[in-house]
Protein backbone atom coordinates (compact mmCIF):
# COMPACT_ATOMS: atom_id res chain seq x y z
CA UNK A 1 -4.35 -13.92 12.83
CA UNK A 2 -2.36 -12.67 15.83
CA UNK A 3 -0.40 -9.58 16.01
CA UNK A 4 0.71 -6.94 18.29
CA UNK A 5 -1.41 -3.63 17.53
CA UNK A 6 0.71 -0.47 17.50
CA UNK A 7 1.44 2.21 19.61
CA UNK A 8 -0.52 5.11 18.27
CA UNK A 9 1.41 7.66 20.58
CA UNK A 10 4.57 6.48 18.37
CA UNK A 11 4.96 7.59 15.30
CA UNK A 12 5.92 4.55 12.72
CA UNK A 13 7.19 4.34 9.39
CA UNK A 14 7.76 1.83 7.06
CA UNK A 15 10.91 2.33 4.72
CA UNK A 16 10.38 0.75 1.13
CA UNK A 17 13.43 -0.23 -0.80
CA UNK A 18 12.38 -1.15 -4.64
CA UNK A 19 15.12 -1.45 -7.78
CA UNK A 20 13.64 2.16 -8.54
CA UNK A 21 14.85 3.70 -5.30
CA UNK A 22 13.71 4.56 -1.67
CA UNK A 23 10.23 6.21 -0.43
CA UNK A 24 8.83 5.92 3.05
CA UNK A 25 5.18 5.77 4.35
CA UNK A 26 4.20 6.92 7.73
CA UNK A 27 1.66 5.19 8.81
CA UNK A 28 -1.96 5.97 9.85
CA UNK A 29 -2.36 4.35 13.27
CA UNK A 30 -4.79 6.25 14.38
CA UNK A 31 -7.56 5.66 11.94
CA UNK A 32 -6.53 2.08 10.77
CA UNK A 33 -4.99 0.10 14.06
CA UNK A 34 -5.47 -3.15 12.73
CA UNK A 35 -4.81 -2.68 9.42
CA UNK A 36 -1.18 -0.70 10.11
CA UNK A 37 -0.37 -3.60 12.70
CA UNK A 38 -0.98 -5.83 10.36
CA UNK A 39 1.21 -4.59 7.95
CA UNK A 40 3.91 -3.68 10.12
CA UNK A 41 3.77 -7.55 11.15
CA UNK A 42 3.83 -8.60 7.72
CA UNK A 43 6.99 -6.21 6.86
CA UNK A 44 8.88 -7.81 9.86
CA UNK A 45 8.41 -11.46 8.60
CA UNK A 46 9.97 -10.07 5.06
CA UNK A 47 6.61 -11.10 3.42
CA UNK A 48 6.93 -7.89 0.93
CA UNK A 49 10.70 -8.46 0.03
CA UNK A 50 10.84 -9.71 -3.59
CA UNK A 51 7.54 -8.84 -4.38
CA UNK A 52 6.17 -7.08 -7.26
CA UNK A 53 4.29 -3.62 -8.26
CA UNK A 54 1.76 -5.68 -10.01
CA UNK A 55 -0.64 -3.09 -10.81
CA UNK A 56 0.97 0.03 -12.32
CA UNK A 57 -2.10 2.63 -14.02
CA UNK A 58 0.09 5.96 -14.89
CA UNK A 59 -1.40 9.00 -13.27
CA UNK A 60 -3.71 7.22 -10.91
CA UNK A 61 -2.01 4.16 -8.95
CA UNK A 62 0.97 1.81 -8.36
CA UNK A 63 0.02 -1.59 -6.23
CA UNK A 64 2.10 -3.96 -4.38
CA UNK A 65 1.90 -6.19 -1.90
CA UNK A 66 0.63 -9.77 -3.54
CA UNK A 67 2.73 -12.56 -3.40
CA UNK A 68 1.50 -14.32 -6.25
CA UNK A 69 2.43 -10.97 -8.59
CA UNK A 70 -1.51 -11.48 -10.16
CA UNK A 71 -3.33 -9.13 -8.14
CA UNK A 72 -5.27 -11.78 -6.34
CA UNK A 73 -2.65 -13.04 -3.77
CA UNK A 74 -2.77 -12.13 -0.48
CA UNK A 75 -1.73 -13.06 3.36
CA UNK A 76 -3.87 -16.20 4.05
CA UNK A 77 -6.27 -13.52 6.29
CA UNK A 78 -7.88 -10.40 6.37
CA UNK A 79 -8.44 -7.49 8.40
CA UNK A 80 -10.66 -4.32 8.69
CA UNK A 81 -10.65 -1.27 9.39
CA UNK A 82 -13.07 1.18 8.25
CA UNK A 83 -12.19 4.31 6.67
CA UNK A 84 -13.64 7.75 7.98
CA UNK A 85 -16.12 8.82 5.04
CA UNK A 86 -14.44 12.02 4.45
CA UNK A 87 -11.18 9.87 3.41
CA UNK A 88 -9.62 11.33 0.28
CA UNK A 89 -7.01 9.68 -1.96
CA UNK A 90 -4.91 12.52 -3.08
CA UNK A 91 -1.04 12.17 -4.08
CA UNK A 92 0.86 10.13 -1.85
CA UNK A 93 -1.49 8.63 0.28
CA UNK A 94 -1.20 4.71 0.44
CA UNK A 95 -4.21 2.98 0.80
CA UNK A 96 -5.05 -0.99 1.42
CA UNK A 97 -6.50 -2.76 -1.83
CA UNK A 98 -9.35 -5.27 -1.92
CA UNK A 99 -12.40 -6.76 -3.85
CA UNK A 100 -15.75 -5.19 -5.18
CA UNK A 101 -17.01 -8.01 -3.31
CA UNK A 102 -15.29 -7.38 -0.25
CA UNK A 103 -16.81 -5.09 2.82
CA UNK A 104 -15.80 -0.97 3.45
CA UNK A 105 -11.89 -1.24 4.52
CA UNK A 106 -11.06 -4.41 4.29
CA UNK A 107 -7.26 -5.64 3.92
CA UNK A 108 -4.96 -8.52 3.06
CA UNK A 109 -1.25 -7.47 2.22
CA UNK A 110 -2.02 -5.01 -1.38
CA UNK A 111 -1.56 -1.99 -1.24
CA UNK A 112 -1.69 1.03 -3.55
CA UNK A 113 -0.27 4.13 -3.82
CA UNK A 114 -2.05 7.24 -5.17
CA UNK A 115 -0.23 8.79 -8.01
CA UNK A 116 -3.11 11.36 -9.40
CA UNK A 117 -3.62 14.72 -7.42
CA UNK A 118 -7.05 13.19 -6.58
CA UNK A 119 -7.88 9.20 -7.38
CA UNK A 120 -11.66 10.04 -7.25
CA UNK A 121 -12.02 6.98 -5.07
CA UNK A 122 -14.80 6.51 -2.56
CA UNK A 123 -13.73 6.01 0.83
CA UNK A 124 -13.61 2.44 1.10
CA UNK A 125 -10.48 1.30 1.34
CA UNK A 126 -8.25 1.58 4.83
CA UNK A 127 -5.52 3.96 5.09
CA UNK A 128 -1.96 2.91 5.26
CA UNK A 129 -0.92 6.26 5.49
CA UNK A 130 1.07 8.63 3.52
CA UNK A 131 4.19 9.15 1.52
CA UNK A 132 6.79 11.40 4.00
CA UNK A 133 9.64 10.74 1.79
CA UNK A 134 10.56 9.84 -1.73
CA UNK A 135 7.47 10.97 -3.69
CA UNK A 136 9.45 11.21 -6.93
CA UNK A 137 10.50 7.64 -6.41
CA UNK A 138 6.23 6.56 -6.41
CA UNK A 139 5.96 9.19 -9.61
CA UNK A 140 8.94 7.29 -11.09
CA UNK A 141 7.56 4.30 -10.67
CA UNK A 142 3.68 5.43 -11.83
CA UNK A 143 5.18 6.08 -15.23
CA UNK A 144 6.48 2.55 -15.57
CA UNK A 145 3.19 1.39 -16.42
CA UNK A 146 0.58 1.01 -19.51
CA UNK A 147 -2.90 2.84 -18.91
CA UNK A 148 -4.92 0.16 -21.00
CA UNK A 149 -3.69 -3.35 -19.35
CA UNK A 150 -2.51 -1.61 -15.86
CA UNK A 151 -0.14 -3.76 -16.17
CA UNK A 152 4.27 -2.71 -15.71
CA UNK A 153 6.12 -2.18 -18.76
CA UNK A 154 9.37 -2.52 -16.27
CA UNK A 155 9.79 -5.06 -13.27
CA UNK A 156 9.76 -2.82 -10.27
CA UNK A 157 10.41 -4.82 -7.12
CA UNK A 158 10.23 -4.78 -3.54
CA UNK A 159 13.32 -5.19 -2.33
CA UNK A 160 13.11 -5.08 1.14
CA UNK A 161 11.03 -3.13 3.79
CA UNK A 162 11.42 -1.88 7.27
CA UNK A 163 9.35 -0.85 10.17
CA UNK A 164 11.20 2.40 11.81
């Protein structure tokens, strides 16, 4: 997969727009170039628009980003960049999701975003970057969910993203 790798001198953010409201993610280019390139790309073909938080676990995470709405959809490809091994999922940080199976910061298209004040992850999954704007939104939409099947008691939806 081709894409045009981002400027890390610029910042970039990508503006989420679900039925719950608005939060925005600046993005890590820096420490994950292919992975926040990728994305970016992804956001600017509208692949995210109408898709699902899939994967809501109350007090820990909220994931997105599969277009099948099962948590095993992705892109068609894959992409890696590996975290730094001090990485630390704490509140607001949005991180790319993948398989047990699957190498140290690998990414398709899911994502997740960190609800807990520490996940207790270990660092292998690549950054996205952080929540700049609309935290409450994410907490909103962390409480939407049941902690036994992780699965959405509400249908929280993309409904459209931009790169700024």
């Amino acid at each position: 997969m081709s894409f045009p790798l981002l400027n890390p001198k610029v910042p970039h953010t990508v503006d989420v727009l679900t039925n719950y409201g608005r939060f925005d993610v600046r993005l890590d280019v820096e420490d994950s170039p292919c992975v926040t390139s990728s994305f970016a790309s992804l956001v600017r073909k509208r692949f995210f628009d109408g898709t699902t938080f899939h994967r809501i676990v109350p007090g820990f995470v909220i994931q997105g980003g599969d277009p099948t709405g099962t948590g095993t959809g992705g892109p068609g490809y894959s992409v890696r960049d590996v975290p730094p091994r001090n990485s630390l999922y704490t509140e607001g940080v949005v991180a790319m999701a993948k398989s047990s199976t699957e190498p140290r910061g690998t990414a398709g298209s899911q994502f997740f975003v960190v609800t807990a004040p520490e996940a207790g992850l270990p660092p292998d999954y690549a950054i996205l970057g952080v929540v700049t704007k609309g935290l409450k939104v994410v907490e909103k939409i962390g409480r939407l969910g049941n902690r036994v099947t992780e699965r959405p008691t509400r249908r929280v939806v993309v409904l459209h993203m931009t790169v700024v």
